[in-house]
N, C-alpha and C. Protein backbone atom coordinates (compact mmCIF):
# COMPACT_ATOMS: atom_id res chain seq x y z
N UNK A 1 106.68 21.13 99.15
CA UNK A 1 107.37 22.41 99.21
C UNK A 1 108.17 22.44 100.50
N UNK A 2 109.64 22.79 100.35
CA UNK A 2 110.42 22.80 101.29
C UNK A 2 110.55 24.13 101.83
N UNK A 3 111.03 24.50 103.16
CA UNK A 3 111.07 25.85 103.59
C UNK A 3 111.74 26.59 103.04
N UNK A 4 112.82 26.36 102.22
CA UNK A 4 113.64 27.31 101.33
C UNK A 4 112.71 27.82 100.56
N UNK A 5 111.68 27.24 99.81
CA UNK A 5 111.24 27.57 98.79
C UNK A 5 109.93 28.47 99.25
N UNK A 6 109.26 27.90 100.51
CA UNK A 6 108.10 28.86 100.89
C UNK A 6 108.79 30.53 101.08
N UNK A 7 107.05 31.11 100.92
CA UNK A 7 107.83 32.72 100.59
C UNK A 7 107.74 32.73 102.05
N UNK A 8 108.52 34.26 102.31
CA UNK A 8 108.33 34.77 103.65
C UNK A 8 106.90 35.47 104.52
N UNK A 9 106.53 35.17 105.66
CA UNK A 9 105.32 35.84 105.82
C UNK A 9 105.27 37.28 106.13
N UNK A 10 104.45 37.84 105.47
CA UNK A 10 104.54 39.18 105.40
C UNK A 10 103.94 40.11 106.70
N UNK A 11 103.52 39.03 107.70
CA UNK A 11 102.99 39.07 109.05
C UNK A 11 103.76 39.61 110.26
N UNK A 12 105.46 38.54 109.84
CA UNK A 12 106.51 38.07 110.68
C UNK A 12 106.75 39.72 111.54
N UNK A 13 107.22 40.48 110.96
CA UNK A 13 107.73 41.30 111.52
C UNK A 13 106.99 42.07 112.61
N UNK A 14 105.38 42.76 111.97
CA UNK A 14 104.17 42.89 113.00
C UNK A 14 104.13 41.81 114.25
N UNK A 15 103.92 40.25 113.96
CA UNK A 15 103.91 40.01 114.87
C UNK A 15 105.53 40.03 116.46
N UNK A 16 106.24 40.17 115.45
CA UNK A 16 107.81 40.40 116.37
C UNK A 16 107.51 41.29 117.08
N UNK A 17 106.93 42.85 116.66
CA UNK A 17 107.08 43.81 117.29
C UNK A 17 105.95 43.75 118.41
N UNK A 18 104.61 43.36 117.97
CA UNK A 18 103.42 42.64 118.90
C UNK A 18 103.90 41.75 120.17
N UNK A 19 104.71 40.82 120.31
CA UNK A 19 105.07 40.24 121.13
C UNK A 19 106.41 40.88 121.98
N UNK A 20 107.37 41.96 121.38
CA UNK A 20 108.04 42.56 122.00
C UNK A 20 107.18 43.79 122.80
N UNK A 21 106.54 44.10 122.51
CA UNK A 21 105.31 44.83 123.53
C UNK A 21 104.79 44.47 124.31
N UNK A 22 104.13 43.25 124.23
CA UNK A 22 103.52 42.67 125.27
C UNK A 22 104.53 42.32 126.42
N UNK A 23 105.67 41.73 125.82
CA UNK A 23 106.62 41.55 126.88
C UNK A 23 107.16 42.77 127.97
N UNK A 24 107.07 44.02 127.36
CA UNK A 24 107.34 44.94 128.00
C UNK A 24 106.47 45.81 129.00
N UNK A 25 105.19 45.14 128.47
CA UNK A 25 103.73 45.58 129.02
C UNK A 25 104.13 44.44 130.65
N UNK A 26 104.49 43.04 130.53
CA UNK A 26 104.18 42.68 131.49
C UNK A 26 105.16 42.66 132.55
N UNK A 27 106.85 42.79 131.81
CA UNK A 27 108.03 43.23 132.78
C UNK A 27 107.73 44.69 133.33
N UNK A 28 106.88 45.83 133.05
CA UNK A 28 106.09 46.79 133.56
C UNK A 28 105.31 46.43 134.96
N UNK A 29 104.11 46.10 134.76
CA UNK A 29 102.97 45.68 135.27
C UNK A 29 103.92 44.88 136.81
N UNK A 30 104.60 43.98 136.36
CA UNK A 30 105.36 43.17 137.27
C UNK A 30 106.20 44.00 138.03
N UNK A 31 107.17 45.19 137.63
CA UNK A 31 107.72 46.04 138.48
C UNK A 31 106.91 46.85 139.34
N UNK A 32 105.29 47.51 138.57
CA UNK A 32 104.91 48.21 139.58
C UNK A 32 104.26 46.98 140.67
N UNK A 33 103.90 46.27 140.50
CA UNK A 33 103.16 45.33 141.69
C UNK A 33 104.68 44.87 142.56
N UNK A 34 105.69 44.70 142.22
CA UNK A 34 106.49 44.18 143.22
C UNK A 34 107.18 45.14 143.83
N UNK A 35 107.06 46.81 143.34
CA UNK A 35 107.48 47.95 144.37
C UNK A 35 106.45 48.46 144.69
N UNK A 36 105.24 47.92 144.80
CA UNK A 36 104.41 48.53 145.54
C UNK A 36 103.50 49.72 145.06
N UNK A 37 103.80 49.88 143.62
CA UNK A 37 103.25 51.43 143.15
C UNK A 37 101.54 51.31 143.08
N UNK A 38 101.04 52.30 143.45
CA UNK A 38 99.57 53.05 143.60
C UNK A 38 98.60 52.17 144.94
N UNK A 39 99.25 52.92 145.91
CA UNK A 39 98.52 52.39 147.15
C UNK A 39 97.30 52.48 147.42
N UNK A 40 96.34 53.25 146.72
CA UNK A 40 95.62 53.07 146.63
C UNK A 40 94.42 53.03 145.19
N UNK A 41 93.26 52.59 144.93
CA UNK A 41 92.48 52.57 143.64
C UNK A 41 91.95 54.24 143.46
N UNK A 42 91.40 54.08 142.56
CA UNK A 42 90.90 55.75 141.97
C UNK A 42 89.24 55.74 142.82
N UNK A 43 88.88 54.39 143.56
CA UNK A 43 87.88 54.78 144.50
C UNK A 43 87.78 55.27 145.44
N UNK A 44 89.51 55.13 146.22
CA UNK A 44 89.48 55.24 147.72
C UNK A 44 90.07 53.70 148.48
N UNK A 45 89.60 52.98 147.79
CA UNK A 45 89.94 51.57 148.61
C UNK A 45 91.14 51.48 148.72
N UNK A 46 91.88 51.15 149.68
CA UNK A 46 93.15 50.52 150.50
C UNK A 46 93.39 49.58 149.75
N UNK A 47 94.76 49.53 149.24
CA UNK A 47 95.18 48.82 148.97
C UNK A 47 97.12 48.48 149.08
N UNK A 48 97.06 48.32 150.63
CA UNK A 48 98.38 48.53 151.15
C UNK A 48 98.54 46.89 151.45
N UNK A 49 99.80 47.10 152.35
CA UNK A 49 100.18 45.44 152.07
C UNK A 49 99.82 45.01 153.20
N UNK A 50 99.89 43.84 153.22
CA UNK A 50 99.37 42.72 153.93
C UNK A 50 100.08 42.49 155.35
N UNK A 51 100.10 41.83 156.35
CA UNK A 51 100.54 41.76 157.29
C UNK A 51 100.10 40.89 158.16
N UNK A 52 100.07 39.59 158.96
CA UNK A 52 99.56 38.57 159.54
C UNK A 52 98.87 39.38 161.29
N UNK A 53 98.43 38.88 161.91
CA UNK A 53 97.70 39.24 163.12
C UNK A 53 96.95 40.44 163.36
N UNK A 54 97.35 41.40 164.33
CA UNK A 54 96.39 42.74 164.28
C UNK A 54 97.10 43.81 164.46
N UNK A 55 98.27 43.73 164.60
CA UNK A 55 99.33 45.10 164.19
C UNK A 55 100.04 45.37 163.00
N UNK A 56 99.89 46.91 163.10
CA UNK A 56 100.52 47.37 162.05
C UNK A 56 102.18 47.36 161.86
N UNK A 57 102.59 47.43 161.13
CA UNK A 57 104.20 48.35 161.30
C UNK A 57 104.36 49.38 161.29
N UNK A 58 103.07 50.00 160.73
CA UNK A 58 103.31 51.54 160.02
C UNK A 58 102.13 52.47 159.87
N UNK A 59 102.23 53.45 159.82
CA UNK A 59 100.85 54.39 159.16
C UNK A 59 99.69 53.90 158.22
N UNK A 60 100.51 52.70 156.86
CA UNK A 60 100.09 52.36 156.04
C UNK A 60 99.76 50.85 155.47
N UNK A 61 100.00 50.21 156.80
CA UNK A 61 100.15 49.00 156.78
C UNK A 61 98.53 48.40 157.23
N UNK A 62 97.94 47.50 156.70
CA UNK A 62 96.86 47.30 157.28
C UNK A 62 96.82 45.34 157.36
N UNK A 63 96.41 44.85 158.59
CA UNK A 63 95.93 43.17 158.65
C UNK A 63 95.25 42.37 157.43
N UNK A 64 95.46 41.15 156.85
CA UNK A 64 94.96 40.15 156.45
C UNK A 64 93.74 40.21 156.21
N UNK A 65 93.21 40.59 157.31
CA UNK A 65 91.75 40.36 157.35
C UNK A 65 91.16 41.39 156.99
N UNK A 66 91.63 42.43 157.42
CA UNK A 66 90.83 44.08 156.26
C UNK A 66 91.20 44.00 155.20
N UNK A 67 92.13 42.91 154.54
CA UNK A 67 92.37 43.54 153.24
C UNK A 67 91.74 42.58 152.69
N UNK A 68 91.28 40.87 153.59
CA UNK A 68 90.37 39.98 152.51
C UNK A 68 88.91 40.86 152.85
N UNK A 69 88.80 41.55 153.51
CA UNK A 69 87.24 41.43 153.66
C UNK A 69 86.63 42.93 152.57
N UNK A 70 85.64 42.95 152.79
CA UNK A 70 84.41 43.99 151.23
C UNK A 70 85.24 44.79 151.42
N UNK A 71 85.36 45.66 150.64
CA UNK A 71 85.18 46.98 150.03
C UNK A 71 84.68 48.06 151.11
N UNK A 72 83.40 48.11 151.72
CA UNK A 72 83.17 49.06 152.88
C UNK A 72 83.81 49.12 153.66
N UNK A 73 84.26 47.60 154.54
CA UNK A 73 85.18 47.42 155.67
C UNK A 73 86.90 47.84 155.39
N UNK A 74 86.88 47.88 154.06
CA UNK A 74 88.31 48.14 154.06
C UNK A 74 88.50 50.09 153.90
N UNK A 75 87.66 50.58 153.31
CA UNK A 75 87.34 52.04 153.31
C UNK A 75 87.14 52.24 154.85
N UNK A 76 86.20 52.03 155.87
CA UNK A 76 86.07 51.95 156.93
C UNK A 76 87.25 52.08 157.98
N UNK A 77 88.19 50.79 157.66
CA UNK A 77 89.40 50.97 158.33
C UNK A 77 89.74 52.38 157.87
N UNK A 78 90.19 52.28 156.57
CA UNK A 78 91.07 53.17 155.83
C UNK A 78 90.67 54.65 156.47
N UNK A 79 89.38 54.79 156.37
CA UNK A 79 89.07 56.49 157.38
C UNK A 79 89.46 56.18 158.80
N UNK A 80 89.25 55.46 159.23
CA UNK A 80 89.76 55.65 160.97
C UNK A 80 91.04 55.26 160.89
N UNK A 81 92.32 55.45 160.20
CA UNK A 81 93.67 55.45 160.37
C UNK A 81 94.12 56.82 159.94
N UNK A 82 93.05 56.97 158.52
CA UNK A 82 93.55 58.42 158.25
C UNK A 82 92.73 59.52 159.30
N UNK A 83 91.53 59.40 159.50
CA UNK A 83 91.09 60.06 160.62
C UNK A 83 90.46 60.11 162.15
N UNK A 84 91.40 59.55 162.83
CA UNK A 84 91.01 59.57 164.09
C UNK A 84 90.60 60.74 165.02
N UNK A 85 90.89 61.96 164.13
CA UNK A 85 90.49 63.18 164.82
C UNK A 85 89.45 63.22 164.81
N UNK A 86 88.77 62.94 163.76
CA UNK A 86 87.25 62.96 163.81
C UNK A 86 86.60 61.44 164.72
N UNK A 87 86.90 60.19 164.02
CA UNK A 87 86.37 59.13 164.34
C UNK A 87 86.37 59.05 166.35
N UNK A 88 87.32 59.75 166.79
CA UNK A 88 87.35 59.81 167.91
C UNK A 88 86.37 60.40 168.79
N UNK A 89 85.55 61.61 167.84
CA UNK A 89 84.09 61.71 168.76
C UNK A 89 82.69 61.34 168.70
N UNK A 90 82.67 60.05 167.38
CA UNK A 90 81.76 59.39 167.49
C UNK A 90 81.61 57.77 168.02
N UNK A 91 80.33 58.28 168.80
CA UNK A 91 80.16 57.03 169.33
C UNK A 91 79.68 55.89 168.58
N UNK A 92 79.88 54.87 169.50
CA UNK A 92 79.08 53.46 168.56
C UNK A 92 78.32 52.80 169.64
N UNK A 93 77.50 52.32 168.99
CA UNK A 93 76.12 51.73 169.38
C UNK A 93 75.59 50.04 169.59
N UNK A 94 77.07 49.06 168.61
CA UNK A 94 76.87 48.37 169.11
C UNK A 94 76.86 47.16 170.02
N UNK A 95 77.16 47.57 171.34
CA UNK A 95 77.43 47.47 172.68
C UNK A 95 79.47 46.89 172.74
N UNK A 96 79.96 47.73 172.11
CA UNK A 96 81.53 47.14 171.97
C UNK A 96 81.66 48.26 172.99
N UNK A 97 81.31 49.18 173.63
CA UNK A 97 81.78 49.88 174.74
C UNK A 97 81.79 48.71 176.15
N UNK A 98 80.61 48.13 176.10
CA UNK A 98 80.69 46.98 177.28
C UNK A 98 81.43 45.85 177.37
N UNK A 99 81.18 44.77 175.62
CA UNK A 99 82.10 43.95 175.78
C UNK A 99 83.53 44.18 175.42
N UNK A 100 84.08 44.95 174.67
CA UNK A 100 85.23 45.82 174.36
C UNK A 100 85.95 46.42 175.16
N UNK A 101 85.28 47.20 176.00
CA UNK A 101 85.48 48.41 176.65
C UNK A 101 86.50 49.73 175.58
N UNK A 102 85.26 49.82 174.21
CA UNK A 102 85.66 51.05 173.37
C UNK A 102 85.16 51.87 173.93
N UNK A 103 85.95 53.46 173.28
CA UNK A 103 85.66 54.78 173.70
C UNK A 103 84.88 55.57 173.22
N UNK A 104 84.84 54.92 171.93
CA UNK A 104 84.53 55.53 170.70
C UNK A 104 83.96 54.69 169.49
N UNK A 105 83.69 55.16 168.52
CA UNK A 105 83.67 53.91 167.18
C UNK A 105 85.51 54.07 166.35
N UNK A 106 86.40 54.99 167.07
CA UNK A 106 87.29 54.85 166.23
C UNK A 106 88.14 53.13 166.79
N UNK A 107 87.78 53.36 168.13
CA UNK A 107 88.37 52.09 168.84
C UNK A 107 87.66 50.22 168.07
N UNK A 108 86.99 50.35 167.44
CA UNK A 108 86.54 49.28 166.35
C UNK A 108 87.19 49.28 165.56
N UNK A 109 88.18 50.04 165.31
CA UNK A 109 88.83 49.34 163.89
C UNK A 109 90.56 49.93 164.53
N UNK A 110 90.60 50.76 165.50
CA UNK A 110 92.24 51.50 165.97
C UNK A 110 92.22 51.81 167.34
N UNK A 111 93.52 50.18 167.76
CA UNK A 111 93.27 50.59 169.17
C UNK A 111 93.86 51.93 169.75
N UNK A 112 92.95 52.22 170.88
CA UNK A 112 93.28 52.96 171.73
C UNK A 112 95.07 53.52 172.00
N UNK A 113 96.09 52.35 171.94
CA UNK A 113 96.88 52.34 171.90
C UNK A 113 98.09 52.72 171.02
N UNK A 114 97.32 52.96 170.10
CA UNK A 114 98.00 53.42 168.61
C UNK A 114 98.97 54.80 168.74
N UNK A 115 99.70 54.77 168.21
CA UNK A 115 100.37 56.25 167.80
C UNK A 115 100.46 56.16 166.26
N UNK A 116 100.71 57.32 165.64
CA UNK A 116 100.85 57.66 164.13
C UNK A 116 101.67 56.71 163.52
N UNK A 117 102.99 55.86 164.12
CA UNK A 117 104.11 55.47 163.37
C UNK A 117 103.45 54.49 163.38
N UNK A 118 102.49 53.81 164.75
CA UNK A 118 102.53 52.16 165.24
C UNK A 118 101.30 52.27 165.55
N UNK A 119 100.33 51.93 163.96
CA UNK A 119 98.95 51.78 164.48
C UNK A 119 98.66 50.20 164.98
N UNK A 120 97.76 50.20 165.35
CA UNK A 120 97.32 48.86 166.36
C UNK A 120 95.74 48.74 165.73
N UNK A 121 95.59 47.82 164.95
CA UNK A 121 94.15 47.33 164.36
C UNK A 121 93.55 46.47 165.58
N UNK A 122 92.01 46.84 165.60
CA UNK A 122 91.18 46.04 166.33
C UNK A 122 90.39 44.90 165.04
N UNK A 123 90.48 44.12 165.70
CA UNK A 123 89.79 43.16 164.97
C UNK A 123 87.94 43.43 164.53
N UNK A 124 87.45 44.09 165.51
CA UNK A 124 85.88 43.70 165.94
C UNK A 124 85.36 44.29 165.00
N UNK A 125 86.00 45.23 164.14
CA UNK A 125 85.11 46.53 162.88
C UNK A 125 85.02 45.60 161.80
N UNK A 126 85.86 44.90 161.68
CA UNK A 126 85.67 44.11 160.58
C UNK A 126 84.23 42.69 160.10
N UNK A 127 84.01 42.57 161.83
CA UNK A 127 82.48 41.93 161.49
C UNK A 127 81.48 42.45 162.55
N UNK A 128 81.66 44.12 162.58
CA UNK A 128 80.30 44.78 162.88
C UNK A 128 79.74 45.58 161.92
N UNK A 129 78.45 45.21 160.68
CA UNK A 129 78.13 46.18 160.07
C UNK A 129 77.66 47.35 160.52
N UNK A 130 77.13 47.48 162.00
CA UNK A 130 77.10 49.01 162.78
C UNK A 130 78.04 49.25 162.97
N UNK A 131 79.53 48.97 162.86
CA UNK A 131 80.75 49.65 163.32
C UNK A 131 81.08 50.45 161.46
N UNK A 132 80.60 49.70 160.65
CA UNK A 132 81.63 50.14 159.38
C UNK A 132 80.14 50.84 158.88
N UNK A 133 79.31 51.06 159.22
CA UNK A 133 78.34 51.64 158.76
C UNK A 133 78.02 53.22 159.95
N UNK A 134 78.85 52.78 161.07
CA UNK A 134 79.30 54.53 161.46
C UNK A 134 80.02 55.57 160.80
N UNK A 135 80.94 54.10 160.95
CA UNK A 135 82.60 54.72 160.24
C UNK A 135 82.37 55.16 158.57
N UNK A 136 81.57 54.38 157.77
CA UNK A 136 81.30 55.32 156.04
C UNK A 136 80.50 56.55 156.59
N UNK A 137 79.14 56.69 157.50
CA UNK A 137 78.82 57.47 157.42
C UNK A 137 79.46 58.87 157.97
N UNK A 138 80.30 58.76 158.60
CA UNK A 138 80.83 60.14 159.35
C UNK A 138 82.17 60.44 158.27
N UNK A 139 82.57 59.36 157.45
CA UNK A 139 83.63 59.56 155.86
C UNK A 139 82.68 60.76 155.17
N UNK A 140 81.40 59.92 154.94
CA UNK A 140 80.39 61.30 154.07
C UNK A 140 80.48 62.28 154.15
N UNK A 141 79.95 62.22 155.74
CA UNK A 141 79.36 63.95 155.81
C UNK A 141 80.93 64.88 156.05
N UNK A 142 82.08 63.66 156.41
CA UNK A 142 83.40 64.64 156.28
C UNK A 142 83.41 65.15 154.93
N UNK A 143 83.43 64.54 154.13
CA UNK A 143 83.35 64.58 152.70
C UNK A 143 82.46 65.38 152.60
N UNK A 144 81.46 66.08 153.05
CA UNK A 144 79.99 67.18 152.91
C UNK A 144 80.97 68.31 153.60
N UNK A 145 81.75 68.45 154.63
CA UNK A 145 82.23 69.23 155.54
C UNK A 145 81.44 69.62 155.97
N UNK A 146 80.71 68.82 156.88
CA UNK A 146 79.61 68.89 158.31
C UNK A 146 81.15 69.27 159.36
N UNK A 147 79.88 69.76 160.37
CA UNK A 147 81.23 69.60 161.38
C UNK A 147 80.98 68.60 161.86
N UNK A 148 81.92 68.49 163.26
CA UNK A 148 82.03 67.17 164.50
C UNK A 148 80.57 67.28 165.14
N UNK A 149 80.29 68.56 165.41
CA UNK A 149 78.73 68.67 166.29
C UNK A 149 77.31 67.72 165.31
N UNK A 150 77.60 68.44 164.16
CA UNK A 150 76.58 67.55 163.20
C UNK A 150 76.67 66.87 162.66
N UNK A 151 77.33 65.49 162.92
CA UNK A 151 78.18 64.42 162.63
C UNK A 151 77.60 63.88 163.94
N UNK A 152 78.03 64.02 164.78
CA UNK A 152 77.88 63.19 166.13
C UNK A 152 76.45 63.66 166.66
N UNK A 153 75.37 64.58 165.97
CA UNK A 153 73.89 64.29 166.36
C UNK A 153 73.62 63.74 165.50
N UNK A 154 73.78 63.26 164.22
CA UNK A 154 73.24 62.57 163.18
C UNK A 154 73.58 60.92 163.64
N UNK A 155 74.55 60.67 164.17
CA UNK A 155 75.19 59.34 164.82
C UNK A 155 74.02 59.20 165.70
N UNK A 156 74.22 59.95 167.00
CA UNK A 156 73.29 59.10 167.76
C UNK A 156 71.63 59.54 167.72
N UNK A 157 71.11 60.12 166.32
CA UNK A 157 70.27 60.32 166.37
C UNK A 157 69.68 58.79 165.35
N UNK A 158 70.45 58.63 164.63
CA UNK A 158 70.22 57.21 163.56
C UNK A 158 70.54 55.77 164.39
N UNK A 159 71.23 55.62 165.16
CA UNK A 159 71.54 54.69 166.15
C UNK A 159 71.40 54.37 167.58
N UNK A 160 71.13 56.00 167.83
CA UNK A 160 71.14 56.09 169.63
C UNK A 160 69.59 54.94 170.49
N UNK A 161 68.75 54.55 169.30
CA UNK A 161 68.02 53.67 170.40
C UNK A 161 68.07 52.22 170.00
N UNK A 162 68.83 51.90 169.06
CA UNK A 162 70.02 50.60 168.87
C UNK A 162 70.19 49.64 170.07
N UNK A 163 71.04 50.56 170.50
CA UNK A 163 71.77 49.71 171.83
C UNK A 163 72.22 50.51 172.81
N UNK A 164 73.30 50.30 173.83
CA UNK A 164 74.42 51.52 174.30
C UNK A 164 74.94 51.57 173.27
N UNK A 165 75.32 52.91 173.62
CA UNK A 165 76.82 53.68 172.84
C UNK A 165 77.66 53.46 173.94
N UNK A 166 78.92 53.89 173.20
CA UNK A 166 80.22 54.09 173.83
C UNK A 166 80.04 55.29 174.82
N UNK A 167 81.35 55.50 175.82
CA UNK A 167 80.97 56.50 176.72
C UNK A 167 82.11 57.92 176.23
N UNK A 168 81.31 58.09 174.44
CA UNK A 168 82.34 59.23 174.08
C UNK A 168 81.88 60.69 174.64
N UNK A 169 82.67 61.21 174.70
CA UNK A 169 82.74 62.86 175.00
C UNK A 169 82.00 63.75 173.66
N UNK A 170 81.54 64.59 174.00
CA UNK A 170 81.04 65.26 172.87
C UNK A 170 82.02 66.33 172.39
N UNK A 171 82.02 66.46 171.17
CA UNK A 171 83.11 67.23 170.49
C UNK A 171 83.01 68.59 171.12
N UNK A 172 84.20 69.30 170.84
CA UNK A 172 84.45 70.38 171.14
C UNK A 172 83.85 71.91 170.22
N UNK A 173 83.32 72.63 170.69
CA UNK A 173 83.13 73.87 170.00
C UNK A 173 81.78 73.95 169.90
């Protein structure tokens, strides 16, 4: 039987339209990943772009290394960029005030030096689980809307015979 003579498949057209979908599914998929769309997941996790060494360019820009490393550490960063108002009056405990010379636990993951446009990543949050295990817990109880006062006795009441803390100031009010 020659192809003239075979009938037509009654498939052909379903599958045409099946494969013109998919194609459009993935020229999709491919536009949002190469403009960048949904910076972040429906968990919270960071998922901004990449950048070699320990500075930022931007508000939203985060290092190599927070973005290969877990899930906590990258949430971790992600609250001490979005909140340094808070992260700034808890202390940390484990001894990065001495070899560091931090102020705070926000200074583990945002240097000191930072302004809003031109944040400045510290490297050291990323392999202290007492630094990213300050930093989720004071995300929580923000997330509870504790204040700064009961936030920063719960800190150095869970950590304070750890190690030193930092030489932070106690919040205001």
């Amino acid at each position: 039987m020659n192809e003239e003579d075979r009938p037509p498949n009654p498939l052909a057209p379903i599958l045409s339209i099946v494969g013109a979908a998919i194609a459009v599914l993935v020229v999709g998929l491919a536009a949002v990943l190469l403009l960048g769309g949904g910076n972040s997941g429906s968990n919270g996790t960071p998922q901004t772009t990449h950048t070699a060494g320990d500075t930022g360019s931007g508000a939203g820009v985060m290092p190599d290394y927070v973005m290969s490393a877990s899930e906590d550490v990258q949430m971790a960063y992600q609250f001490a960029m979005d909140r340094p108002d808070i992260m700034m009056w808890m202390p940390c405990y484990c001894g990065c005030g001495g070899h560091s010379g931090h102020k705070s636990a926000k200074n583990c993951f945002i240097k000191e030096s930072s302004t809003a446009t031109d944040v400045q990543f510290d490297e050291h949050g990323a392999g202290c689980q007492m630094c990213v295990t300050i930093a989720l817990d004071t995300k929580a109880m923000t997330e509870e809307g504790r204040s700064l006062k009961e936030m920063r006795t719960y800190i150095d009441d869970k950590f304070g015979d750890i190690g030193p803390g930092t030489d932070t100031p106690m919040p205001p009010g």
